[in-house]
N, C-alpha and C. Protein backbone atom coordinates (compact mmCIF):
# COMPACT_ATOMS: atom_id res chain seq x y z
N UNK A 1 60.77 35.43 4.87
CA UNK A 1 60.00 34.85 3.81
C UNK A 1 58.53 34.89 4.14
N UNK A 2 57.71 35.24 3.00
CA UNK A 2 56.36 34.93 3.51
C UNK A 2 56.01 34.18 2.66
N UNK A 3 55.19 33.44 3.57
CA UNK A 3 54.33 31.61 2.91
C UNK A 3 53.07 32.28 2.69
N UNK A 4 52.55 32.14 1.87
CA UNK A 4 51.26 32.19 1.23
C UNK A 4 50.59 31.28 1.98
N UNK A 5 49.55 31.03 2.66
CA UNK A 5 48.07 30.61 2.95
C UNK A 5 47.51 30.01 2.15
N UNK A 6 47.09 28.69 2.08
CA UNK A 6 46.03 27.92 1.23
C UNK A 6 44.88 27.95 1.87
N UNK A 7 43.90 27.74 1.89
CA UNK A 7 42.72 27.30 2.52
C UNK A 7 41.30 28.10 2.12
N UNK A 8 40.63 27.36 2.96
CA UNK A 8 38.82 28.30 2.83
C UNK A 8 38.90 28.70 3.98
N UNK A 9 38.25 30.13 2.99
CA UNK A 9 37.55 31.08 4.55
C UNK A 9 36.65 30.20 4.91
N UNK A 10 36.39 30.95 6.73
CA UNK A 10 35.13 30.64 7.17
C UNK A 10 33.81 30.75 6.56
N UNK A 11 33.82 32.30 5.65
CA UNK A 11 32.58 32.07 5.17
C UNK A 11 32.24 31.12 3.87
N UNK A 12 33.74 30.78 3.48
CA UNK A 12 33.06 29.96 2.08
C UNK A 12 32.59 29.09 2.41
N UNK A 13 33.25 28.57 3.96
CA UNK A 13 32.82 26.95 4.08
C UNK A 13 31.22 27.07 4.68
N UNK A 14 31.08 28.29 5.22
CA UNK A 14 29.92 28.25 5.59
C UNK A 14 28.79 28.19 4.45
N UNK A 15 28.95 29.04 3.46
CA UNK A 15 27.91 29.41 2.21
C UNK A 15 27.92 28.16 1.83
N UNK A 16 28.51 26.70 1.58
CA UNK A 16 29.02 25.31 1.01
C UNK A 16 27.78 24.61 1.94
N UNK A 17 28.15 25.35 2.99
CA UNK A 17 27.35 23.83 4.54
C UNK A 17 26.02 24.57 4.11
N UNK A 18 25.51 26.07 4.14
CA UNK A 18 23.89 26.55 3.36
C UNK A 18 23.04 26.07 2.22
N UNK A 19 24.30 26.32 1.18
CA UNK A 19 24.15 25.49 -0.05
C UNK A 19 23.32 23.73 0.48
N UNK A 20 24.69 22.93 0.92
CA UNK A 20 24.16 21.48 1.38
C UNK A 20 22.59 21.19 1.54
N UNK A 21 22.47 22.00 2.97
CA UNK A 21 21.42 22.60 3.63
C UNK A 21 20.02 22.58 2.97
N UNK A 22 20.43 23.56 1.59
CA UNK A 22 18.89 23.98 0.91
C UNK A 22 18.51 22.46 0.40
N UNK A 23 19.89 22.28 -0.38
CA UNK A 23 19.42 21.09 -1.35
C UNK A 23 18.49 19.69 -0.59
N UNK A 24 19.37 19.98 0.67
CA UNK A 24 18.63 18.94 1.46
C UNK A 24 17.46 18.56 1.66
N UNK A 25 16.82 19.81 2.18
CA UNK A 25 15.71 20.48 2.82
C UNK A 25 14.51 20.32 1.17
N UNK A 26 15.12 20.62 -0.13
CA UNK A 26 14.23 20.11 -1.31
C UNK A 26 14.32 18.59 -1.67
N UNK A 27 15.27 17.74 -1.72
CA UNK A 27 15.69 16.27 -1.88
C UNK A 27 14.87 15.34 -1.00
N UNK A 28 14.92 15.86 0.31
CA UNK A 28 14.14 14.80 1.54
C UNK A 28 12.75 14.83 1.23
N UNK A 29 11.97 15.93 1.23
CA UNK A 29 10.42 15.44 0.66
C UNK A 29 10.08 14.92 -0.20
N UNK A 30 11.08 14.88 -1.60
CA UNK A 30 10.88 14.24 -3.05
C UNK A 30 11.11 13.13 -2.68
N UNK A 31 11.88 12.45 -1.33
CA UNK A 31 12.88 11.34 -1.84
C UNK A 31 11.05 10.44 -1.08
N UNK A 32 10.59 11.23 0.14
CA UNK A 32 9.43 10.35 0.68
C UNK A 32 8.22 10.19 0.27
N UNK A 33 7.52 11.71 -0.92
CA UNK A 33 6.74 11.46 -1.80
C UNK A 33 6.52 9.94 -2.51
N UNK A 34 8.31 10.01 -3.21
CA UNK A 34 8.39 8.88 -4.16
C UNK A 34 7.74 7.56 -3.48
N UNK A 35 8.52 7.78 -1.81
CA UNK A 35 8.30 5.84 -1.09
C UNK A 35 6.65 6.41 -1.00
N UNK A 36 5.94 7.15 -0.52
CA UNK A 36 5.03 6.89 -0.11
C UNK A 36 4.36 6.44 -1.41
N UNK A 37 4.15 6.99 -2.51
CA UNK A 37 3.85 7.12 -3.64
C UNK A 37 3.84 5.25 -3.86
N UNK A 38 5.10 4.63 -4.26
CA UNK A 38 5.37 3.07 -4.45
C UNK A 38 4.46 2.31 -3.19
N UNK A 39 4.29 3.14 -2.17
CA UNK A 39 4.02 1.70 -1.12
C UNK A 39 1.99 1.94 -1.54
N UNK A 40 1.93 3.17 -1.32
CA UNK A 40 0.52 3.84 -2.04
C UNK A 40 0.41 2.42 -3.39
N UNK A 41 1.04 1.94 -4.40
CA UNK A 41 0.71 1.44 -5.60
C UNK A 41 0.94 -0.32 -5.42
N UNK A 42 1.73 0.41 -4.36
CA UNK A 42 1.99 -1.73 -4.29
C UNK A 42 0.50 -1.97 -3.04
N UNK A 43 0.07 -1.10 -2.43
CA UNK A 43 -1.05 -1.73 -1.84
C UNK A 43 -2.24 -1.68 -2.44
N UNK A 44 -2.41 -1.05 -3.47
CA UNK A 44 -3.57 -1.36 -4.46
C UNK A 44 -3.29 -2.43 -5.50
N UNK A 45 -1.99 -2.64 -6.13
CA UNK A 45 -1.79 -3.71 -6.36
C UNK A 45 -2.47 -5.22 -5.85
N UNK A 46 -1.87 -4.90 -3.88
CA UNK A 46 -2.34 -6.14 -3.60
C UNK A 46 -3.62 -6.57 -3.49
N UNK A 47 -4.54 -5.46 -3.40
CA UNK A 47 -5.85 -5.72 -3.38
C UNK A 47 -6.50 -5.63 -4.59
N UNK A 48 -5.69 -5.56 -5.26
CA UNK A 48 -6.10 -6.20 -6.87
C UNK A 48 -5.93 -7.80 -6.68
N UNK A 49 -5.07 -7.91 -6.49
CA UNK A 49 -4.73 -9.76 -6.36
C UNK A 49 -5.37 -10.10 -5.38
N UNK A 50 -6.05 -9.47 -4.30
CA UNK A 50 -6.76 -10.16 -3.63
C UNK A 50 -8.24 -10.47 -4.16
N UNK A 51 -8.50 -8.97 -4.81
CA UNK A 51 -9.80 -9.14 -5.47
C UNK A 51 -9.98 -10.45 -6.66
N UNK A 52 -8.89 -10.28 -7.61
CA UNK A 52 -8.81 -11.23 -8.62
C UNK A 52 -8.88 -12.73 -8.04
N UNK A 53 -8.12 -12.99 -6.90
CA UNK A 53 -8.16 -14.53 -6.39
C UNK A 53 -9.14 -14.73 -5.75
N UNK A 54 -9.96 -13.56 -4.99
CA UNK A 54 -11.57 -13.72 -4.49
C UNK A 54 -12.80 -14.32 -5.46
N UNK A 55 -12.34 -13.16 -6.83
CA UNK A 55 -13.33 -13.73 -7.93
C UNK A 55 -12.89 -14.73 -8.64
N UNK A 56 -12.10 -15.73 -8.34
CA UNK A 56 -12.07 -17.01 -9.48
C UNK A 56 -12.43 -17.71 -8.17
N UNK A 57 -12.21 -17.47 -6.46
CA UNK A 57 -12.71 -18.82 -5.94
C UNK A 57 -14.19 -18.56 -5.88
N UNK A 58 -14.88 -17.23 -5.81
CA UNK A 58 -16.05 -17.40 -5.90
C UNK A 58 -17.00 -17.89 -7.42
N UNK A 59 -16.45 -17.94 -8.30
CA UNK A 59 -16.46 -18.27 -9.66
C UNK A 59 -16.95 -19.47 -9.49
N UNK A 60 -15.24 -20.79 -8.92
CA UNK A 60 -15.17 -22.13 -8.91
C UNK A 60 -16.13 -22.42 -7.96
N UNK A 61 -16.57 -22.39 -6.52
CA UNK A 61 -17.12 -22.62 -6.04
C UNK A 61 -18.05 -22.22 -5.37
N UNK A 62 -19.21 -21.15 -6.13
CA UNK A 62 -20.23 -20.71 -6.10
C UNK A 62 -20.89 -19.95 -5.13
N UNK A 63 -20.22 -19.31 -4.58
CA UNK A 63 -20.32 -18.48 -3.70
C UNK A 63 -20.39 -17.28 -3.84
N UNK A 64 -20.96 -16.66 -2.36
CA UNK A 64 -21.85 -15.00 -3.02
C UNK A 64 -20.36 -14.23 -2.43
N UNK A 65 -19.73 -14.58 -1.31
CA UNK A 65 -18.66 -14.06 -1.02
C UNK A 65 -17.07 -14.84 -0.28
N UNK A 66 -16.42 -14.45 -0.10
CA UNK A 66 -15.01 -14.90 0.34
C UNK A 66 -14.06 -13.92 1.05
N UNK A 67 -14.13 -14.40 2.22
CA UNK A 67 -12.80 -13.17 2.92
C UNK A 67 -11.11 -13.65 2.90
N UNK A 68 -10.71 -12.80 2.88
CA UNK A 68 -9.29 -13.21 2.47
C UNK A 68 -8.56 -13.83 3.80
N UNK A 69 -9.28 -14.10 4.47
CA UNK A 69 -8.25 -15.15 5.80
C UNK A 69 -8.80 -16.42 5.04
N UNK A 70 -10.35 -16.74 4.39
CA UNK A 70 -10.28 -17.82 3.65
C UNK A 70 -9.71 -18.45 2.60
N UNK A 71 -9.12 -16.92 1.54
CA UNK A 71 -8.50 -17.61 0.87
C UNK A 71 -6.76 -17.94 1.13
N UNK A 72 -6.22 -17.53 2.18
CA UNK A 72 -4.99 -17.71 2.69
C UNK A 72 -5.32 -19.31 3.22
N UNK A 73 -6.35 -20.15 3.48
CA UNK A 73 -6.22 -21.13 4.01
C UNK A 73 -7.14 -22.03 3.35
N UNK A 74 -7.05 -23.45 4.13
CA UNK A 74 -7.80 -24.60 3.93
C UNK A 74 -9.24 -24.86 4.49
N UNK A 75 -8.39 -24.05 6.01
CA UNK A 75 -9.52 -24.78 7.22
C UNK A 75 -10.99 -23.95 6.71
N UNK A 76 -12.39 -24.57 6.99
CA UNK A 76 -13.39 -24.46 6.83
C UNK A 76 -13.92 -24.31 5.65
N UNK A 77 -13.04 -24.60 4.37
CA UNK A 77 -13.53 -24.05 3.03
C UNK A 77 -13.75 -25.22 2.08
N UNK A 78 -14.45 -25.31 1.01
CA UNK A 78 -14.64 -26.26 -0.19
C UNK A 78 -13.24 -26.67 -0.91
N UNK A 79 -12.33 -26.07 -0.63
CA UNK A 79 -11.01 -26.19 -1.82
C UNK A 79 -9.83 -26.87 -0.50
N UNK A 80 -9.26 -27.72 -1.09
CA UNK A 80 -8.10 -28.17 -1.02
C UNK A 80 -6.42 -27.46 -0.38
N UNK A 81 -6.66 -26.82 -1.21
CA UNK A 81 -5.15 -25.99 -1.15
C UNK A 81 -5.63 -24.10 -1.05
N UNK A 82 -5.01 -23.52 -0.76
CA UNK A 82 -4.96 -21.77 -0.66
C UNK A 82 -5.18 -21.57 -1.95
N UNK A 83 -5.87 -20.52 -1.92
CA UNK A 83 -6.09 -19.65 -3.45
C UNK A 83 -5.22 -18.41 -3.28
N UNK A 84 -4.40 -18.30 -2.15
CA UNK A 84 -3.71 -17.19 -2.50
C UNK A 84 -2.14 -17.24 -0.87
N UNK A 85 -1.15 -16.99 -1.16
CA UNK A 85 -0.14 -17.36 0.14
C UNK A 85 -0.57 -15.43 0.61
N UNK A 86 -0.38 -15.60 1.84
CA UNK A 86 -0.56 -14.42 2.72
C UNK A 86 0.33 -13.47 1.89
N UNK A 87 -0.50 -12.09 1.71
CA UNK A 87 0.69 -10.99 1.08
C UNK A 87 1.11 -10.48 2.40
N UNK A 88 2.07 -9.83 2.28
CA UNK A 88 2.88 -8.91 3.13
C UNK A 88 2.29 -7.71 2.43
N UNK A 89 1.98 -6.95 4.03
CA UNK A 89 1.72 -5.40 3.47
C UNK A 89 2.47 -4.40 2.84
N UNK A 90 2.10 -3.80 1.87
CA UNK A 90 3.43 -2.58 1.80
C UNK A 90 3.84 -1.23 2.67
N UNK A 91 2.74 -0.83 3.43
CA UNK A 91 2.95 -0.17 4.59
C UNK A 91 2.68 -0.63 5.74
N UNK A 92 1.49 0.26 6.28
CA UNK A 92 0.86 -0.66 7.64
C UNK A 92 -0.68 -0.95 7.78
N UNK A 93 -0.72 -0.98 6.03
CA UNK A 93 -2.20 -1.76 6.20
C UNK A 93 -2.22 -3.06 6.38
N UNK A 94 -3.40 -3.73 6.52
CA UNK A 94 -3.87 -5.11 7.70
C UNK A 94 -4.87 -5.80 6.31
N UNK A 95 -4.71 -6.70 6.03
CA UNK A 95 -5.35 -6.95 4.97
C UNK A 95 -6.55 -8.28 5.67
N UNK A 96 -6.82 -8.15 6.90
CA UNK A 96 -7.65 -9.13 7.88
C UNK A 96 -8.54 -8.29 7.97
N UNK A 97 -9.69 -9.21 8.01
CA UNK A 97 -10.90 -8.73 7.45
C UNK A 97 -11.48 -7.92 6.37
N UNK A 98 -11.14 -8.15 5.17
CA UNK A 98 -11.24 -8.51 4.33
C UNK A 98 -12.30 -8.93 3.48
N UNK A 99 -13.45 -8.75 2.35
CA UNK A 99 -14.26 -9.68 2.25
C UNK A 99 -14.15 -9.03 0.76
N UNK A 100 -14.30 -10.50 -0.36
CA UNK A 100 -14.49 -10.31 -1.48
C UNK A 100 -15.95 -10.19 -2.20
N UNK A 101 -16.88 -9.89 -2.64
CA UNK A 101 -18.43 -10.37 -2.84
C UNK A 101 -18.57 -9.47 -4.08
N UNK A 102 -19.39 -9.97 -4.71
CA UNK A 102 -20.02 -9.77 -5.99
C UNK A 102 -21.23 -8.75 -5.63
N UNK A 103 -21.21 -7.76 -6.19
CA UNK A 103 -22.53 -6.68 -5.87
C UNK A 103 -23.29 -5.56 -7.28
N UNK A 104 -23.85 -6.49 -7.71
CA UNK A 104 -24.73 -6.35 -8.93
C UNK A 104 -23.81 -6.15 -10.02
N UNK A 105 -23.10 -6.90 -10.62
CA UNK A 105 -22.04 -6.34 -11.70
C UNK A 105 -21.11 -6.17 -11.45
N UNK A 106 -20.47 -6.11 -10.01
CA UNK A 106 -19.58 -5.36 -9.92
C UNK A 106 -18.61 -6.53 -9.00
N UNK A 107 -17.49 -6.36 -9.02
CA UNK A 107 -16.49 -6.81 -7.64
C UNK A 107 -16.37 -5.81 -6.57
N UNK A 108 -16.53 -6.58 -5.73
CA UNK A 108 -15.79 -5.25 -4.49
C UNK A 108 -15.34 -5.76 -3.08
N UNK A 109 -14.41 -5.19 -3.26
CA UNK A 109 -14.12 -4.96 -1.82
C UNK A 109 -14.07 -4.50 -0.59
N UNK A 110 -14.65 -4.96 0.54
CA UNK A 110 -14.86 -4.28 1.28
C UNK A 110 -13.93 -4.74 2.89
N UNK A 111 -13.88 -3.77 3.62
CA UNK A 111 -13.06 -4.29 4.75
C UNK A 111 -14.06 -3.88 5.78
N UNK A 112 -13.96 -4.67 7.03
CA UNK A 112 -15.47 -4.30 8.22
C UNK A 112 -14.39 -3.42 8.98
N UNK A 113 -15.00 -2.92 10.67
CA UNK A 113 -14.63 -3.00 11.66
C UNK A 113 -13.65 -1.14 11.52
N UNK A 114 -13.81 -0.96 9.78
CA UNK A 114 -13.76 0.94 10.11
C UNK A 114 -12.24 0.74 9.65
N UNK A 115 -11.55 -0.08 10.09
CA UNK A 115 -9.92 -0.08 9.64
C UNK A 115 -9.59 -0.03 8.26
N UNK A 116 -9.16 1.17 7.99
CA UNK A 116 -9.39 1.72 6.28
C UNK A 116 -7.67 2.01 5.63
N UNK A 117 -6.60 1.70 6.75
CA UNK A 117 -5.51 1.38 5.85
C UNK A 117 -4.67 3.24 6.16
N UNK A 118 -4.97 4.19 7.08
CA UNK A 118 -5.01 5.20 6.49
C UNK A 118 -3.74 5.84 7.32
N UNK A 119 -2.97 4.61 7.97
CA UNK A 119 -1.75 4.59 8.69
C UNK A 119 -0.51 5.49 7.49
N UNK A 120 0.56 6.65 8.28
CA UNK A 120 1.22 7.21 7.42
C UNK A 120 1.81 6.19 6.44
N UNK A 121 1.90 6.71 5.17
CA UNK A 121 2.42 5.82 3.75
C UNK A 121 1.39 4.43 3.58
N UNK A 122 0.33 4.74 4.22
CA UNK A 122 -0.20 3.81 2.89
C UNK A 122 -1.32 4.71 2.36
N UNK A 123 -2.02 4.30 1.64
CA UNK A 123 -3.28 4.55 0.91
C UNK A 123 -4.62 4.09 1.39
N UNK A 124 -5.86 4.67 1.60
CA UNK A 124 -6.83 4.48 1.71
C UNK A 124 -7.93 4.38 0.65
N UNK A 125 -8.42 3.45 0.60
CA UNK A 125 -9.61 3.26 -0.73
C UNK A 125 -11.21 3.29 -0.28
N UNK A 126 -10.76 3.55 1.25
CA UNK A 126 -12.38 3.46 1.92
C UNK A 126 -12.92 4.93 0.97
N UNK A 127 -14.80 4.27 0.65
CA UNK A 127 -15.30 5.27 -0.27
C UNK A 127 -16.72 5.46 0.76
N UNK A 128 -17.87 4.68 0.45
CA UNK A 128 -18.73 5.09 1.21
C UNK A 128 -19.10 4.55 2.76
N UNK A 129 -20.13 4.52 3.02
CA UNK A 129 -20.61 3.96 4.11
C UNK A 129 -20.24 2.46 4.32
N UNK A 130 -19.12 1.50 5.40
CA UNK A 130 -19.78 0.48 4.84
C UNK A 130 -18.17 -0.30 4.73
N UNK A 131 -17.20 0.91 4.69
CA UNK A 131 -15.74 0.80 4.21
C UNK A 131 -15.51 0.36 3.14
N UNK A 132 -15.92 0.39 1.98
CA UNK A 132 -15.36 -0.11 0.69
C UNK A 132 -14.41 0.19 0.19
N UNK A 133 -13.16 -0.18 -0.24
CA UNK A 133 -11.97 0.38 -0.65
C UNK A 133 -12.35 0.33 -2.16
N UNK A 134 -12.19 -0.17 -2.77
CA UNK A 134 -12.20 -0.02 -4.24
C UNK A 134 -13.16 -1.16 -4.60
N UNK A 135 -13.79 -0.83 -5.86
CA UNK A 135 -14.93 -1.50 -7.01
C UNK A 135 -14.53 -1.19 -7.67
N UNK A 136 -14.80 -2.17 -8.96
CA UNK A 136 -14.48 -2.31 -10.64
C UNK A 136 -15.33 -2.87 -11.10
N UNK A 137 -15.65 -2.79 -12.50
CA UNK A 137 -16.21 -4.24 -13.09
C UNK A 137 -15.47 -5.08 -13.30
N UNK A 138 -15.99 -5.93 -13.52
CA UNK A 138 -14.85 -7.19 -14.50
C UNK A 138 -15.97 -8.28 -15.42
């Protein structure tokens, strides 16, 4: 009697594991674009909310500027309670040192000390001399 053979050749299974392979090799950069891309938007996000909670405490209490370790706290400041609870970064930017200030019209932010955020997956907003990450009006 002869039994017939079921199975895959070697090479089909091989052309299957190539196949895998390519798709892989296109899927893995899209898949880290995307994270870098989200952590890129959630950290401008946060320095939107940092900017926004900079300009209402400098608003309320008359001030030319505000760094964001002040507004995470009490100690040394005019206000009572935090104007803002510590964000968590979305990559491995450092949101210490920090300073919010008003500069002719404008909001801005600036960070000292050169540390511009520019660690893999996050975003950098440093622009000129000075480290400024981002300005707007408002």
């Amino acid at each position: 009697m002869n039994k017939k053979k079921s199975g895959f050749t070697l090479v089909e299974i091989m052309i299957v594991v190539v196949i895998i392979g390519l798709l892989a090799a296109m899927a893995i950069p899209a898949f880290q674009s995307v994270r870098v891309s989200s952590q890129a938007g959630a950290a401008e996000n946060n320095l939107k909310q940092i900017a926004q909670t900079g300009q209402r405490a400098i608003i309320e209490n008359g001030l030319k500027s505000v760094s964001y370790d002040e507004l995470i706290t009490t100690s040394g400041t005019p206000w009572e309670l935090p104007y803002l609870k510590e964000i968590q970064p979305a990559s491995r930017e450092s949101y210490t040192g920090l300073t919010v200030y008003e500069d002719g019209g404008y909001l801005a932010v600036s960070l000292k000390g050169g540390e511009d955020g520019t660690a893999a997956g996050s975003v950098a907003y440093s622009g000129t001399t000075g480290g400024s990450w981002v300005v707007w009006e408002y």
